[in-house]
Protein backbone atom coordinates (compact mmCIF):
# COMPACT_ATOMS: atom_id res chain seq x y z
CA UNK A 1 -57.16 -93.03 -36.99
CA UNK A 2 -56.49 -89.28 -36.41
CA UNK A 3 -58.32 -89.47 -33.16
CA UNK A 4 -56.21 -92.00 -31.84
CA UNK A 5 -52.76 -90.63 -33.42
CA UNK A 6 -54.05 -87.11 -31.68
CA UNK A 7 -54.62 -88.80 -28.71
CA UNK A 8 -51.38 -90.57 -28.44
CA UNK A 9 -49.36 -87.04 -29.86
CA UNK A 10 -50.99 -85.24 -27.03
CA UNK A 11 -50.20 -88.07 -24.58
CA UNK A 12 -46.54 -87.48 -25.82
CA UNK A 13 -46.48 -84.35 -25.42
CA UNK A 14 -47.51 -84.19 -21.56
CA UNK A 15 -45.17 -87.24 -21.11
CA UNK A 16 -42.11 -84.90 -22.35
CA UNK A 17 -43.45 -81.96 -20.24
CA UNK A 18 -43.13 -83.86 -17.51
CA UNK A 19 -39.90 -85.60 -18.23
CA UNK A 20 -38.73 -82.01 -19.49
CA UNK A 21 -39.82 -80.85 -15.72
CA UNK A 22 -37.98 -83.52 -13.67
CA UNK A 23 -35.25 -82.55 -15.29
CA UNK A 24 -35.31 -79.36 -15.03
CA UNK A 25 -36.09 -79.87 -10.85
CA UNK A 26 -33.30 -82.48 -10.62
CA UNK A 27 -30.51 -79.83 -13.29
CA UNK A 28 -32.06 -77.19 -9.80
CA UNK A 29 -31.35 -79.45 -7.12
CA UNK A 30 -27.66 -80.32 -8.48
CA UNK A 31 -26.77 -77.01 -8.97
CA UNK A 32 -27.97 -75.58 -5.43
CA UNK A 33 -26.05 -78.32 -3.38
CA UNK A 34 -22.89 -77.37 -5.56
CA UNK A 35 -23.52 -73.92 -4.39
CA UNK A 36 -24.20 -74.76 -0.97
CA UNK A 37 -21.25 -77.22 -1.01
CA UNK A 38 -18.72 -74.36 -2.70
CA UNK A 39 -20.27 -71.78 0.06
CA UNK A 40 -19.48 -74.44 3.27
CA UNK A 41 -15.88 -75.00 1.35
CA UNK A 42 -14.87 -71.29 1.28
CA UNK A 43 -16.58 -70.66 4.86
CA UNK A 44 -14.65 -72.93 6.32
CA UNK A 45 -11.08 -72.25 3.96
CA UNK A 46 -11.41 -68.40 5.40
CA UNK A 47 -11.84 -69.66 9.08
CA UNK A 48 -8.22 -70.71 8.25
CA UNK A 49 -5.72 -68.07 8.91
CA UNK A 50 -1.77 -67.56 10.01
CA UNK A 51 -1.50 -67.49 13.94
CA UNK A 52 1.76 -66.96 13.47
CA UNK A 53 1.76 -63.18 11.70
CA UNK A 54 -1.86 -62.45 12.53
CA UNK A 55 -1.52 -58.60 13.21
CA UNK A 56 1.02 -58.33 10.24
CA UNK A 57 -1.62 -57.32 7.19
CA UNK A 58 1.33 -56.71 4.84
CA UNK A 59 4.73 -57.38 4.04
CA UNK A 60 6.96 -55.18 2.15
CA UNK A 61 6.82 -55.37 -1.93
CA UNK A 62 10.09 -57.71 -2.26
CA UNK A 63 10.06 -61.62 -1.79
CA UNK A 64 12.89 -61.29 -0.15
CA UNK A 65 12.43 -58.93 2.38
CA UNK A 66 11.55 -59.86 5.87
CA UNK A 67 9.75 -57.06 7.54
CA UNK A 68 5.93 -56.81 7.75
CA UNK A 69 4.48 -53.86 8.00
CA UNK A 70 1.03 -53.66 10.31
CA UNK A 71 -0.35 -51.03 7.79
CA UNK A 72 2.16 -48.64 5.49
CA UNK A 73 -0.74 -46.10 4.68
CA UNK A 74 -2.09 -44.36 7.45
CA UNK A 75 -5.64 -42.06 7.16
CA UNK A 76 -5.80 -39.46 8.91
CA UNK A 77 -8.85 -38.11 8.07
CA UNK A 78 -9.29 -34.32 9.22
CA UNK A 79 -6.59 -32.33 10.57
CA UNK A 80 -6.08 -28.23 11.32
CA UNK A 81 -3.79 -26.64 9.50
CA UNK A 82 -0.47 -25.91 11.94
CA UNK A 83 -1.50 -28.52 13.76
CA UNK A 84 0.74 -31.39 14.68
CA UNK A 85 -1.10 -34.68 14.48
CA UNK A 86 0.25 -38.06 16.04
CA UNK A 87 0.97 -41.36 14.46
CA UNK A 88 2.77 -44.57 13.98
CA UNK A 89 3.86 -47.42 11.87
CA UNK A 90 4.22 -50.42 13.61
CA UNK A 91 6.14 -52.99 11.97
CA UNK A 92 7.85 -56.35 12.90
CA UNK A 93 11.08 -58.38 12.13
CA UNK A 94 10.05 -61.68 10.54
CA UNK A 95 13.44 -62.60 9.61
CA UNK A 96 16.30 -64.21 11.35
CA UNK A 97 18.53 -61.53 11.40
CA UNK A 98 18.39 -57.92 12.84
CA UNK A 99 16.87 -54.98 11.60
CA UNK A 100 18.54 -51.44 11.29
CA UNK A 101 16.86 -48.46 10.44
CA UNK A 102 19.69 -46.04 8.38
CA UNK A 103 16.97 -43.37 8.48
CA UNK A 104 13.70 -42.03 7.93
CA UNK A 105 12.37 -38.82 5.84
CA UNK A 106 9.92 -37.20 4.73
CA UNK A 107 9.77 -36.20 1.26
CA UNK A 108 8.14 -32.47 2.08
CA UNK A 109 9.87 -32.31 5.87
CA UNK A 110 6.16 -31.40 7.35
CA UNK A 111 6.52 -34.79 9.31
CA UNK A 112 8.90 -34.79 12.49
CA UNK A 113 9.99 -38.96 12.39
CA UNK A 114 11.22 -40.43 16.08
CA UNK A 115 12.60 -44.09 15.89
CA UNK A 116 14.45 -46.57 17.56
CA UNK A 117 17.85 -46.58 16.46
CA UNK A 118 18.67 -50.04 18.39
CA UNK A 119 18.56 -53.20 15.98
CA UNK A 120 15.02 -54.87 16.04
CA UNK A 121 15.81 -58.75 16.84
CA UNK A 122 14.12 -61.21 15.23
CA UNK A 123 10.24 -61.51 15.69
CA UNK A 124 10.61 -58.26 17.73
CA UNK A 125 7.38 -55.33 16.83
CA UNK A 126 8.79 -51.70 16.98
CA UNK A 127 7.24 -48.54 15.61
CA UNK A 128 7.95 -45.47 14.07
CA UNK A 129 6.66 -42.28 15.32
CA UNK A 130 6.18 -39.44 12.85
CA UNK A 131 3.90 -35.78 13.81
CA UNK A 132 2.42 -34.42 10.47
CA UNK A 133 2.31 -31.08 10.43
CA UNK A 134 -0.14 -29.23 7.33
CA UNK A 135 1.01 -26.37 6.39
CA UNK A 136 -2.20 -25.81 3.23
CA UNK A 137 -5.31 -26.99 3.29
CA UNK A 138 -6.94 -29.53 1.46
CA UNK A 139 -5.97 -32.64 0.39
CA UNK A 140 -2.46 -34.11 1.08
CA UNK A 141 -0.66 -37.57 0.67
CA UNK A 142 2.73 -37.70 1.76
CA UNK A 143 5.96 -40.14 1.61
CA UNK A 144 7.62 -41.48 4.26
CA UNK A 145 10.96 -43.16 3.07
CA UNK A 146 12.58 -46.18 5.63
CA UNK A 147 16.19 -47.06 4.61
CA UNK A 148 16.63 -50.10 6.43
CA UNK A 149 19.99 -52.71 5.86
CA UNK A 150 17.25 -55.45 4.92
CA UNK A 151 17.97 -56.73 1.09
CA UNK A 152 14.82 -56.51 -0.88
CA UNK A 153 13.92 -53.42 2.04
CA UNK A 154 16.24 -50.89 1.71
CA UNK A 155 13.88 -48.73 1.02
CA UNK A 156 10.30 -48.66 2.06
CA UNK A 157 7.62 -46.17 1.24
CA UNK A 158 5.11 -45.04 3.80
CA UNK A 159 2.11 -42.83 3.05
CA UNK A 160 0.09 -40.50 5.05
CA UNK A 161 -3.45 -39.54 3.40
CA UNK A 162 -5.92 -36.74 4.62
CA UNK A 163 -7.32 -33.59 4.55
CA UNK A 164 -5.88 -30.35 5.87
CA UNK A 165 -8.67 -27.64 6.77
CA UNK A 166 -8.24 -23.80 8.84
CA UNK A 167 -9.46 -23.59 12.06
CA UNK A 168 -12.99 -21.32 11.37
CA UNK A 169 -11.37 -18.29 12.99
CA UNK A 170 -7.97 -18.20 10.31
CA UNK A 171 -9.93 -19.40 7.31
CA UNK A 172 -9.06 -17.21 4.67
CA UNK A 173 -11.13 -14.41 3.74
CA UNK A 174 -12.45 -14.65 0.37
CA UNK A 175 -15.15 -11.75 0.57
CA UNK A 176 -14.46 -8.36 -1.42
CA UNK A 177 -12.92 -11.00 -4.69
């Protein structure tokens, strides 16, 4: 008798193992066409994108506002000290009325700022020029304020980012400290 209720325990036991394994294998399978299915799903969702404002990667703060900004913070990586560097903020009207820039400033007045002063009609791209000039070096991030006659955009902050070094030949001396 406890041969054959040792047999039949241990026959049991394999038949769970093996149950216990096919359902492990089929718990596997599930779960990896889930996966595969979520990963096809959000493939194909980010495929999907706005023809219409393609180029415009952001759009000022407000709700209401209808100017998008191309890009508001601008790296310029390394520039020379008293050394005017170039740039521009592209931006277009995605409203259904015009655009007026009041002004433009810079917060420090190292940035020179040319602009259009025409209204930008709707779905019309314009740009604002500004020349950073460093006048330290090191580190910088400076404000560019647009005062525009937009509700929810009167006034938009642009940012320049970088760092300011001296040319090797009017690096100050620090020998003799």
């Amino acid at each position: 008798m406890y041969l054959f209720s040792l047999i039949t325990y241990k026959h049991m036991y394999c038949a769970f193992k093996i149950r216990n394994t096919n359902i492990k294998h089929r718990t596997m399978r599930i779960t990896l066409t889930l996966l595969l299915f979520m990963a096809t799903f959000s493939i194909l969702k980010a495929g999907e994108h706005d023809t219409q404002n393609a180029s415009v990667s952001y759009v000022t703060s407000s709700l209401e506002s209808t100017i998008g900004w191309h890009y508001m913070d601008v790296e310029l990586g390394e520039v020379v000290v008293n050394e005017g560097v170039p740039t521009a903020f592209k931006f277009t009207n995605l409203g259904e009325v015009p655009v007026i820039i009041k002004n433009v400033n810079s917060a420090c007045g190292c940035a020179v700022m040319d602009y259009d002063r025409k209204p930008v009609m709707p779905g019309e791209t314009r740009e604002i020029k500004a020349v950073y000039t460093a006048k330290a070096d090191g580190y910088f991030s400076k404000v560019i304020v647009v005062n525009t006659n937009i509700e929810g955009a009167e006034r938009e902050v642009l940012r320049l980012t970088g760092t300011a070094n001296y040319p090797s030949a009017e690096a100050p001396s620090t020998a003799g400290f």
